[in-house]
PDB file of N, CA and C in Angstrom:
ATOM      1  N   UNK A   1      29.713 -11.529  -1.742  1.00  0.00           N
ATOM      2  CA  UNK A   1      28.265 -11.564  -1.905  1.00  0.00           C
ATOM      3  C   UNK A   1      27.567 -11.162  -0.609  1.00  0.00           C
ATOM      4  N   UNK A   2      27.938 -11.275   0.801  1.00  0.00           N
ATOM      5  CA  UNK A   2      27.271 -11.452   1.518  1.00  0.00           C
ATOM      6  C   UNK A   2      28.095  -9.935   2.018  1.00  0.00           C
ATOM      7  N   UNK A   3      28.393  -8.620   1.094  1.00  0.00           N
ATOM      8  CA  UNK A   3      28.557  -7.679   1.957  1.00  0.00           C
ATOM      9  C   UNK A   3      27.766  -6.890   1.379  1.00  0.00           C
ATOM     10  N   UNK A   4      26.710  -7.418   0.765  1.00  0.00           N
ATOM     11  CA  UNK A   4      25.041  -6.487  -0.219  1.00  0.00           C
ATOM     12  C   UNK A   4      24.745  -6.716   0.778  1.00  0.00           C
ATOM     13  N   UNK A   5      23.530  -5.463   1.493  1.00  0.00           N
ATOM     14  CA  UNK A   5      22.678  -5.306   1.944  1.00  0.00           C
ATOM     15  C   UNK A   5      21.709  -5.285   1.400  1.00  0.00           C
ATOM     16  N   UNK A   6      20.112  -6.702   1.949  1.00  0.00           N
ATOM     17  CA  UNK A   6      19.426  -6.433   0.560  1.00  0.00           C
ATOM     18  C   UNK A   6      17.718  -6.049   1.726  1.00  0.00           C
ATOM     19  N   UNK A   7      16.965  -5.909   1.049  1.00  0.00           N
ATOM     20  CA  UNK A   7      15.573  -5.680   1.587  1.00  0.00           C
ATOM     21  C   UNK A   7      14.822  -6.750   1.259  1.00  0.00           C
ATOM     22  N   UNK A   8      13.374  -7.027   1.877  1.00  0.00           N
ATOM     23  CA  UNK A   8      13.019  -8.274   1.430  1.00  0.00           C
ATOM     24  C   UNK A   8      11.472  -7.449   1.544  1.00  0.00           C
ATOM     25  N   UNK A   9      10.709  -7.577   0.429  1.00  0.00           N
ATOM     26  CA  UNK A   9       9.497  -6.600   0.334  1.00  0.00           C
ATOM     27  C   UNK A   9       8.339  -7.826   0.024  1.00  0.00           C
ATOM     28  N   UNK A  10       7.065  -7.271   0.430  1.00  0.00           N
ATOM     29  CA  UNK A  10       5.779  -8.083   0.689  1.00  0.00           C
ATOM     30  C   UNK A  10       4.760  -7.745   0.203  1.00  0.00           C
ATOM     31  N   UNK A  11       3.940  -7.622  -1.323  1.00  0.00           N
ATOM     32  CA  UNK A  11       2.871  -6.735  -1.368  1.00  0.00           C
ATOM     33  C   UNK A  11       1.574  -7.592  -0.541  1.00  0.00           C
ATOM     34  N   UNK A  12       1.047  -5.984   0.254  1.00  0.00           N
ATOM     35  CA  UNK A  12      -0.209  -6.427   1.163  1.00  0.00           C
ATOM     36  C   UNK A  12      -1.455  -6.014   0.699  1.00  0.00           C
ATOM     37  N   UNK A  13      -1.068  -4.944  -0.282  1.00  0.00           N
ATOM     38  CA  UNK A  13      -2.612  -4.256  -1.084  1.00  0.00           C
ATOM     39  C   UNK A  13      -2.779  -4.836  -2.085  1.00  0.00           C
ATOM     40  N   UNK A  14      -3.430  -4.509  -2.470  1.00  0.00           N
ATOM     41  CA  UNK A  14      -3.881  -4.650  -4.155  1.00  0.00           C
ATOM     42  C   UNK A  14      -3.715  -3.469  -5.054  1.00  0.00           C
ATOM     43  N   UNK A  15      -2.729  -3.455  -5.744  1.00  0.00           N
ATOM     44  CA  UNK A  15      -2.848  -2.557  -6.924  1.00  0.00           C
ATOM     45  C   UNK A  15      -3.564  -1.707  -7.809  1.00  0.00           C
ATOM     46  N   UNK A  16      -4.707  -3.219  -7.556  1.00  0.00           N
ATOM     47  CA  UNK A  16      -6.210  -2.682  -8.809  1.00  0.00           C
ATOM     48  C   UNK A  16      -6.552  -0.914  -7.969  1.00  0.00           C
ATOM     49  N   UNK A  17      -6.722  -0.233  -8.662  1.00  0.00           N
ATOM     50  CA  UNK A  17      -7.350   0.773  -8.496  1.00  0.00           C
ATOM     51  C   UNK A  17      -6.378   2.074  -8.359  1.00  0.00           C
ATOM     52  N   UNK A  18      -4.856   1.350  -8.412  1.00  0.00           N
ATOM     53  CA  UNK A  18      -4.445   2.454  -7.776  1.00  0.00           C
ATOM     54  C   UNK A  18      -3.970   3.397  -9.697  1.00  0.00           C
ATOM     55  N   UNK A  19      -2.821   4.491  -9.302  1.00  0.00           N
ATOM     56  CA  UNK A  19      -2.578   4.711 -10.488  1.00  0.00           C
ATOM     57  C   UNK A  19      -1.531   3.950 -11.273  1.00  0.00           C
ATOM     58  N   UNK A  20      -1.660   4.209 -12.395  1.00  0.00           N
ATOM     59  CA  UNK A  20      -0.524   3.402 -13.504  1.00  0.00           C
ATOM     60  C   UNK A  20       1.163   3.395 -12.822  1.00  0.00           C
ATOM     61  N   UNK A  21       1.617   4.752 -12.472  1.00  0.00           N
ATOM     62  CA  UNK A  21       2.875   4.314 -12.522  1.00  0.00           C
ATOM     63  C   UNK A  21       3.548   3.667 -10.984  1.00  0.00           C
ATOM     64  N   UNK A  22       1.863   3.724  -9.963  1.00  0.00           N
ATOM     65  CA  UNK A  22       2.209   2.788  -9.162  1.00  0.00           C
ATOM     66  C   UNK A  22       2.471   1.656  -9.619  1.00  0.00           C
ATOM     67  N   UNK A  23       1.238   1.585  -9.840  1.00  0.00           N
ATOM     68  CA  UNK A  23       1.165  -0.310 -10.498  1.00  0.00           C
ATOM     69  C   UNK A  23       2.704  -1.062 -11.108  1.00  0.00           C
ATOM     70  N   UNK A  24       3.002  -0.030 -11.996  1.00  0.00           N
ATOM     71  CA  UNK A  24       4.569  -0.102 -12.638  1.00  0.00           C
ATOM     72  C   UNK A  24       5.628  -0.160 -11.737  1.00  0.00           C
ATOM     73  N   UNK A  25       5.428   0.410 -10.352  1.00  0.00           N
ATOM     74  CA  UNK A  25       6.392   0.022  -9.560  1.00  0.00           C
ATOM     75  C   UNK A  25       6.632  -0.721  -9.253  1.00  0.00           C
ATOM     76  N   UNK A  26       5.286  -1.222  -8.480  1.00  0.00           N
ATOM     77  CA  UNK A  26       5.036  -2.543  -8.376  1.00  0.00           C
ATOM     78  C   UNK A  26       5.883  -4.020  -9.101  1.00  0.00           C
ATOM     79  N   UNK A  27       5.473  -3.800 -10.134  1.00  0.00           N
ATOM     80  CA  UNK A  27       6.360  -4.582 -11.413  1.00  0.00           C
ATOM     81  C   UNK A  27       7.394  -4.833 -11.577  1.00  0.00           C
ATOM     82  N   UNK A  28       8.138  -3.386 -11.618  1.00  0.00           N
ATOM     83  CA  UNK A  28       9.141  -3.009 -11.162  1.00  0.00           C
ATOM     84  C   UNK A  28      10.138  -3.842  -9.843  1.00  0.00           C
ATOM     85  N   UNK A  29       9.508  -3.313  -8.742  1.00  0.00           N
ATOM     86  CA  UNK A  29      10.404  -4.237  -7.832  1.00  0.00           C
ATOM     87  C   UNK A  29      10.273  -6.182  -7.662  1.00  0.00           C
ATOM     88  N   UNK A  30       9.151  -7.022  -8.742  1.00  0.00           N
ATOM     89  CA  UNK A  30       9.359  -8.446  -8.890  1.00  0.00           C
ATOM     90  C   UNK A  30       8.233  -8.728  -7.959  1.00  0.00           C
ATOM     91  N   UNK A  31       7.051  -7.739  -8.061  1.00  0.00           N
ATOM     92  CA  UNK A  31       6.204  -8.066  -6.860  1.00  0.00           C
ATOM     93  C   UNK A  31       5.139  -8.391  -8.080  1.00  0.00           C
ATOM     94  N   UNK A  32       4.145 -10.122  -7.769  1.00  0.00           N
ATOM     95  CA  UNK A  32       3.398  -9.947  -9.036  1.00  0.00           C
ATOM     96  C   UNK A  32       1.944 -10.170  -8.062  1.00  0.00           C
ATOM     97  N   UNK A  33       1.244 -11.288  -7.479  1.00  0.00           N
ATOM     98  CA  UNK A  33       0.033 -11.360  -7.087  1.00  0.00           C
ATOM     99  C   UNK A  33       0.671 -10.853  -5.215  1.00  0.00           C
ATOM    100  N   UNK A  34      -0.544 -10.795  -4.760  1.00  0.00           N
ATOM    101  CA  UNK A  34      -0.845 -10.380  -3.514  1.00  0.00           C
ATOM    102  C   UNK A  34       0.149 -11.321  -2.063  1.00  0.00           C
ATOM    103  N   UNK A  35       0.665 -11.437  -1.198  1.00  0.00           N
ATOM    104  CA  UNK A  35       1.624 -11.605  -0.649  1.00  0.00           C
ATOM    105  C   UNK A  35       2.828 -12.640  -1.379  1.00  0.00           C
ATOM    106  N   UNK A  36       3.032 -11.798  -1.916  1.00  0.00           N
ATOM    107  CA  UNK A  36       4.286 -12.401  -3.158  1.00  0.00           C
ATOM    108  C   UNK A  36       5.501 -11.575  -2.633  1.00  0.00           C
ATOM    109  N   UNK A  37       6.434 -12.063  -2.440  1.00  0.00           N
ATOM    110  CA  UNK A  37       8.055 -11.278  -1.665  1.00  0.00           C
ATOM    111  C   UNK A  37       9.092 -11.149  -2.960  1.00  0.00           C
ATOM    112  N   UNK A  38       9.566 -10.331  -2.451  1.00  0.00           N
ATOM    113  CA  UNK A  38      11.039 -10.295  -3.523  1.00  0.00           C
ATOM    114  C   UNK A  38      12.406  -9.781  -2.316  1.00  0.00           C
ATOM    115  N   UNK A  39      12.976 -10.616  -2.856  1.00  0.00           N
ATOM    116  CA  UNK A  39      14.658  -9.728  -2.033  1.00  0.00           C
ATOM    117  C   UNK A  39      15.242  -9.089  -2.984  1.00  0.00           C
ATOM    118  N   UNK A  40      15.477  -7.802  -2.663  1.00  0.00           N
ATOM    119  CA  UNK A  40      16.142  -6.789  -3.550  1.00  0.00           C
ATOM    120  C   UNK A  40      17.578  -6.232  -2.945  1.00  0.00           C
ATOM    121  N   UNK A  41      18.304  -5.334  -3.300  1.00  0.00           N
ATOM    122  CA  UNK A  41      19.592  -5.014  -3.146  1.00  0.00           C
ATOM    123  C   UNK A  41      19.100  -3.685  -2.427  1.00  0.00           C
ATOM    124  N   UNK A  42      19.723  -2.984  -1.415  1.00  0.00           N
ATOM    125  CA  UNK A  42      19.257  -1.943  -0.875  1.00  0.00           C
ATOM    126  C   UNK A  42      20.108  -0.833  -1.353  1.00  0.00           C
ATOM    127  N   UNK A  43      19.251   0.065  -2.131  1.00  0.00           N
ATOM    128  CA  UNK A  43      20.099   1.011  -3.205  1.00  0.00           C
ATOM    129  C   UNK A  43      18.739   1.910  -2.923  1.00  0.00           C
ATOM    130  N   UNK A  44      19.667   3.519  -2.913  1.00  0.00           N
ATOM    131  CA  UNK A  44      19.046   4.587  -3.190  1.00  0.00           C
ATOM    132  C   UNK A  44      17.411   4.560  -3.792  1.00  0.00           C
ATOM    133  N   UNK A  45      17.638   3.915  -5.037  1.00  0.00           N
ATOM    134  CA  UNK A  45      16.411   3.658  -6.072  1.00  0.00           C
ATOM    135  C   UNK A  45      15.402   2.727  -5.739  1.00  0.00           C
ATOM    136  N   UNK A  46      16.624   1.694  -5.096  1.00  0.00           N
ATOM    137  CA  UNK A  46      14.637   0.739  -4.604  1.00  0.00           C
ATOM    138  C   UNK A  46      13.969   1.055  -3.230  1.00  0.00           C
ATOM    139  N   UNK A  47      14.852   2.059  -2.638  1.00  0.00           N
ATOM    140  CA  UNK A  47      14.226   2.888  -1.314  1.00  0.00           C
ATOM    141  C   UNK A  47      12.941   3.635  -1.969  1.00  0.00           C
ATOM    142  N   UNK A  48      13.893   4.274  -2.477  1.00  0.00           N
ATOM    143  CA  UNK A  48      12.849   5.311  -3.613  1.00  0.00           C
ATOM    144  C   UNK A  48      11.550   5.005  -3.693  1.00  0.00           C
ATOM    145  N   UNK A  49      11.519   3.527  -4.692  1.00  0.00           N
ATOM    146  CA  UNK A  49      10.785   2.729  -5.398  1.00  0.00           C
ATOM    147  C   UNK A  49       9.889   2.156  -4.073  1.00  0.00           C
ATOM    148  N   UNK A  50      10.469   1.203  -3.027  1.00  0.00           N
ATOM    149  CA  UNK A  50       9.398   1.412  -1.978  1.00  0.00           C
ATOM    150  C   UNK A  50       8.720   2.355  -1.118  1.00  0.00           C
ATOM    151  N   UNK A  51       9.353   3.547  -1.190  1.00  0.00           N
ATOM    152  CA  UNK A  51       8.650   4.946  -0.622  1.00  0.00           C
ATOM    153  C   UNK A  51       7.209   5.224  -1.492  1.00  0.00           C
ATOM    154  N   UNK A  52       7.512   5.292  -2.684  1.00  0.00           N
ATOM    155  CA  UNK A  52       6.483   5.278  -3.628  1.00  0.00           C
ATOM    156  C   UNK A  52       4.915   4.978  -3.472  1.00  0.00           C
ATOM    157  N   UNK A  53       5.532   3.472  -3.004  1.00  0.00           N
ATOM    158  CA  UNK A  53       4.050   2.660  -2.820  1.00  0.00           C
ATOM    159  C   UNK A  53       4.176   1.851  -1.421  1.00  0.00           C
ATOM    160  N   UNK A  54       4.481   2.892  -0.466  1.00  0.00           N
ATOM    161  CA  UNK A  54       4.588   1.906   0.887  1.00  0.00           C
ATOM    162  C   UNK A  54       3.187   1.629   1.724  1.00  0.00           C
ATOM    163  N   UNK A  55       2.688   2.203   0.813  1.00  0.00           N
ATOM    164  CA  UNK A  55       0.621   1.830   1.840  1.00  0.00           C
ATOM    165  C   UNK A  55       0.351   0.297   0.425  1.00  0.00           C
ATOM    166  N   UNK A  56       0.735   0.402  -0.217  1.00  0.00           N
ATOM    167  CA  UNK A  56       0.862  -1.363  -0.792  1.00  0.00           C
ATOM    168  C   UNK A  56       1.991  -2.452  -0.695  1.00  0.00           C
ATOM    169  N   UNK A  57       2.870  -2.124   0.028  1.00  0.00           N
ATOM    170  CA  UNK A  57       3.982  -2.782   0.359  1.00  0.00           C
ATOM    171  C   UNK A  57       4.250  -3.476   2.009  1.00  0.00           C
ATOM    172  N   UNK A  58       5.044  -3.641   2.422  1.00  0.00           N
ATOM    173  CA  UNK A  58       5.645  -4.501   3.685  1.00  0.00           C
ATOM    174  C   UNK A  58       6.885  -4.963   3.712  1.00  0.00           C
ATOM    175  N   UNK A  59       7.570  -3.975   4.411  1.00  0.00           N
ATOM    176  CA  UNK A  59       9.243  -4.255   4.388  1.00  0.00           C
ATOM    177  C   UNK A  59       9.373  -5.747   5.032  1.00  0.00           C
ATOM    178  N   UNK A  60       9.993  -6.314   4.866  1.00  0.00           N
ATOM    179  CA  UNK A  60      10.437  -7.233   6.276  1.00  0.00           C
ATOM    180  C   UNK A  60      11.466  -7.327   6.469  1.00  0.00           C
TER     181      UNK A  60
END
């Protein structure tokens, strides 16, 4: 278990306004109200997925 490398993400924006399949990313990576964290697995796709929307996000 402890040879996953995982990311630990922070939303800092607000969603409202942006477009739909941001928002869905959003969703997507387990992020629901405003500094809400998720630890994720560090894979190709959720790089991806935070590249996407990194002016609403916060690696830590």
């Amino acid at each position: 278990m402890s040879d996953k490398k995982t990311l630990t993400v922070k939303l800092v924006r607000s969603p409202i306004g942006t477009r739909a399949s941001h928002r869905a990313t959003v969703v997507g990576l387990g992020l629901r109200k405003l500094n809400s964290t998720s630890v994720l697995e560090d894979t190709p796709a959720v790089r991806g997925m935070i590249n996407k929307i990194a002016y609403l996000v916060q690696v830590l």
